[in-house]
C-alpha atoms as a PDB file:
ATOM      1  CA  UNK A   1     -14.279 -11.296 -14.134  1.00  0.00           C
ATOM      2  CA  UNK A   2     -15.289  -7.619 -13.768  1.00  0.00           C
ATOM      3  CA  UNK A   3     -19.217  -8.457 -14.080  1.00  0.00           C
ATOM      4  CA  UNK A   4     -18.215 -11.027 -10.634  1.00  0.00           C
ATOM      5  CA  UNK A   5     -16.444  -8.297  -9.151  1.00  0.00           C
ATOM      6  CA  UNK A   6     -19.282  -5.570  -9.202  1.00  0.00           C
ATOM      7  CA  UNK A   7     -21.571  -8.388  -8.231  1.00  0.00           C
ATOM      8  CA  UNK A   8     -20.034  -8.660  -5.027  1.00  0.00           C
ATOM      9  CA  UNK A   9     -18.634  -5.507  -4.135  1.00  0.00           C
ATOM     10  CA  UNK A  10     -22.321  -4.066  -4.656  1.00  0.00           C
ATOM     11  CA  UNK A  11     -23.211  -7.094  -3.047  1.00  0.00           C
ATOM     12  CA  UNK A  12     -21.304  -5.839  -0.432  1.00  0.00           C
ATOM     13  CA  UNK A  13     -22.159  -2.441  -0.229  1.00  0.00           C
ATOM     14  CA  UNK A  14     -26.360  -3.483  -0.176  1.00  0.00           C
ATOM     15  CA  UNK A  15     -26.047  -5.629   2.781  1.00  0.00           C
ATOM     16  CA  UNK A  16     -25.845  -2.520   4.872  1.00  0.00           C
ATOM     17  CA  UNK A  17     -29.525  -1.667   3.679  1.00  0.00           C
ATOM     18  CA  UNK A  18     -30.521  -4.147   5.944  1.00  0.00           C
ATOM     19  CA  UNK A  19     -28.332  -3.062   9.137  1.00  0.00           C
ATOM     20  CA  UNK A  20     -26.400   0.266   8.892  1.00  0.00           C
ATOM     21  CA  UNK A  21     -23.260  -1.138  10.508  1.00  0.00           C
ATOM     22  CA  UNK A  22     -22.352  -3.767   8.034  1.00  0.00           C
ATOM     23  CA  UNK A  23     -21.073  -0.600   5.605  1.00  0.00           C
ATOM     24  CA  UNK A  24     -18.134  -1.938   3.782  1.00  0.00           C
ATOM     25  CA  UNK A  25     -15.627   0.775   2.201  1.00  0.00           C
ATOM     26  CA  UNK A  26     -13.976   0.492  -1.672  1.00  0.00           C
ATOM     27  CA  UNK A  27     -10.648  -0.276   0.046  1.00  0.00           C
ATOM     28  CA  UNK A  28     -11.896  -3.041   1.941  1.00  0.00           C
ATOM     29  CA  UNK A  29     -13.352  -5.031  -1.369  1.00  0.00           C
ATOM     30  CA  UNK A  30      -9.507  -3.835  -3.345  1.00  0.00           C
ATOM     31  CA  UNK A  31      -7.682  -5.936  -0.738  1.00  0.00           C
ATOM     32  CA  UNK A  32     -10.015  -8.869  -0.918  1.00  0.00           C
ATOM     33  CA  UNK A  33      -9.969  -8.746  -4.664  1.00  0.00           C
ATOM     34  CA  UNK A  34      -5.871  -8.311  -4.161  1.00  0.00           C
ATOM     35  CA  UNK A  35      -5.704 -10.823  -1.948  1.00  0.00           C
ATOM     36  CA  UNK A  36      -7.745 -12.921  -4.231  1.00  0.00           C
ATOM     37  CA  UNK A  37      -5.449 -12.700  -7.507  1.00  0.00           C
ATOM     38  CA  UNK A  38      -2.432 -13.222  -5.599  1.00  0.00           C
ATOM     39  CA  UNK A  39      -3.848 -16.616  -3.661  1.00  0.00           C
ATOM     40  CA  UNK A  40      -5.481 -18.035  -6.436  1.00  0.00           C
ATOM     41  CA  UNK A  41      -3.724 -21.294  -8.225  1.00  0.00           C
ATOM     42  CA  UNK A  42      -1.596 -20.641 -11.271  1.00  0.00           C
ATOM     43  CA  UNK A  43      -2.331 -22.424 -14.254  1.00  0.00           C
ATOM     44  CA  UNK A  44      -0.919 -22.205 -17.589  1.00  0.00           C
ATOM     45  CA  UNK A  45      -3.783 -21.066 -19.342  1.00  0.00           C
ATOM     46  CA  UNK A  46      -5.256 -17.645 -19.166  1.00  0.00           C
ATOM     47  CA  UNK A  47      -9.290 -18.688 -19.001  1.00  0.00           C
ATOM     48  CA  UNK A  48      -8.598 -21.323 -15.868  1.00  0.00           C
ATOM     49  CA  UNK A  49      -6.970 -18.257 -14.320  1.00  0.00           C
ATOM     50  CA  UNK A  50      -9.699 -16.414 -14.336  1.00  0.00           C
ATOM     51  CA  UNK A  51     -11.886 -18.799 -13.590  1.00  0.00           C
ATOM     52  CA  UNK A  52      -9.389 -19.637 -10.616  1.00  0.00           C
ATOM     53  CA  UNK A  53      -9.779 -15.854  -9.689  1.00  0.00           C
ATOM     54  CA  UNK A  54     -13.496 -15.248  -9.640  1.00  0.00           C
ATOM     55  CA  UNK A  55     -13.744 -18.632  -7.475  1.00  0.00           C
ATOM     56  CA  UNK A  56     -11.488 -17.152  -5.034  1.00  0.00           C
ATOM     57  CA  UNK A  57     -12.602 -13.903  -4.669  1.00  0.00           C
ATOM     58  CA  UNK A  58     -16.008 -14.900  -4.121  1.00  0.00           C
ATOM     59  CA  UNK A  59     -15.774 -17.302  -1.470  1.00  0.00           C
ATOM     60  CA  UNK A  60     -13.043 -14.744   0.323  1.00  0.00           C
ATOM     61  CA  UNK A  61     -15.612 -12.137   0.015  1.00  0.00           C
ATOM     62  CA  UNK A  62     -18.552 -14.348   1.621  1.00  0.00           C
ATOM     63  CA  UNK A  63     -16.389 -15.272   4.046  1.00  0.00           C
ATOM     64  CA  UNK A  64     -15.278 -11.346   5.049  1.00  0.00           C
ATOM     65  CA  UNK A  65     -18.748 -10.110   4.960  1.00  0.00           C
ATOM     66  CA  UNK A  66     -20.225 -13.595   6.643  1.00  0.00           C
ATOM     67  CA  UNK A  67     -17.677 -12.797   9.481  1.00  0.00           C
ATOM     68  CA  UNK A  68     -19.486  -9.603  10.901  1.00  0.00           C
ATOM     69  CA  UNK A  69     -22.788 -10.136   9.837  1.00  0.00           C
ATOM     70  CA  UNK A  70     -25.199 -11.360  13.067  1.00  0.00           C
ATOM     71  CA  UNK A  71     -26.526 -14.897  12.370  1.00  0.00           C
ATOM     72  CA  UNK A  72     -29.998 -13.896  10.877  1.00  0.00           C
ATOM     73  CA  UNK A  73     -28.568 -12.024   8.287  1.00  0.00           C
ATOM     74  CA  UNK A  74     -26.165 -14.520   7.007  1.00  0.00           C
ATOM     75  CA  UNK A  75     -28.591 -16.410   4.699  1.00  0.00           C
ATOM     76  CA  UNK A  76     -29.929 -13.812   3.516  1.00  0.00           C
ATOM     77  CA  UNK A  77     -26.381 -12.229   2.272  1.00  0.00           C
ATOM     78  CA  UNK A  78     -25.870 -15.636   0.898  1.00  0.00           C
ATOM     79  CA  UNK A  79     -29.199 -15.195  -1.066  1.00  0.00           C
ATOM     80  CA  UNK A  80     -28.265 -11.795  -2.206  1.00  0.00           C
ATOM     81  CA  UNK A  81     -24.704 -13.242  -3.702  1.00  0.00           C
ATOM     82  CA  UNK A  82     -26.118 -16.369  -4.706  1.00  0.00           C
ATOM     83  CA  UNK A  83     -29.589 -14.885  -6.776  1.00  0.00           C
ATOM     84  CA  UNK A  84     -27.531 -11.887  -9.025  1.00  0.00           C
ATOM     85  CA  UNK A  85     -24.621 -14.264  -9.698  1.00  0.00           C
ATOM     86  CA  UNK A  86     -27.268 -16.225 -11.268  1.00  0.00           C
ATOM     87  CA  UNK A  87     -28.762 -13.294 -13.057  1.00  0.00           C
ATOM     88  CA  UNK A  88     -25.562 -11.969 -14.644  1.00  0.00           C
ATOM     89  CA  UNK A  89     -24.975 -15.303 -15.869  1.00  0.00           C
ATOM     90  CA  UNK A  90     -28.392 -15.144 -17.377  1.00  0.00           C
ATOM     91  CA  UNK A  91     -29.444 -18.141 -15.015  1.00  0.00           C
ATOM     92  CA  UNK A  92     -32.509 -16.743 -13.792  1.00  0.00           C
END
């Protein structure tokens, strides 16, 4: 779950390397990873938590950034998540 997490908050932070006015702040991603732990479905066992978690907190942080991103960026923020998601899980 932390490897997911730094995948999108830096995710998150390299998106503005393409426009300087999508800069995201460290408080911004705690809230959405917050948010994320405390929306997530309970289960009664710990690894379908987590799994719960990481699936929640990375659609609700495609779908904060994807919100103020202008529509020729958007794939390619999609890209970005999708491509070192894949690499941490040793995919690609």
């Amino acid at each position: 779950m932390a490897i997911r997490g730094s995948v999108l908050y830096f995710c998150m932070i390299e998106i503005s390397q393409i426009n300087w006015m999508y800069n995201s702040s460290l408080n911004q991603f705690l809230d959405i990873y917050n948010k994320s732990i405390d929306d997530s479905p309970k289960t009664a066992l710990p690894q379908k938590d987590v799994d719960n978690i990481m699936t929640s907190l990375t659609y609700n942080v495609y779908r904060y950034v994807n919100r103020g991103l202008f529509e020729k960026d958007k794939i390619t923020f999609l890209l970005m998540v999708c491509f070192k998601i894949l690499i941490t899980a040793k995919k690609i």
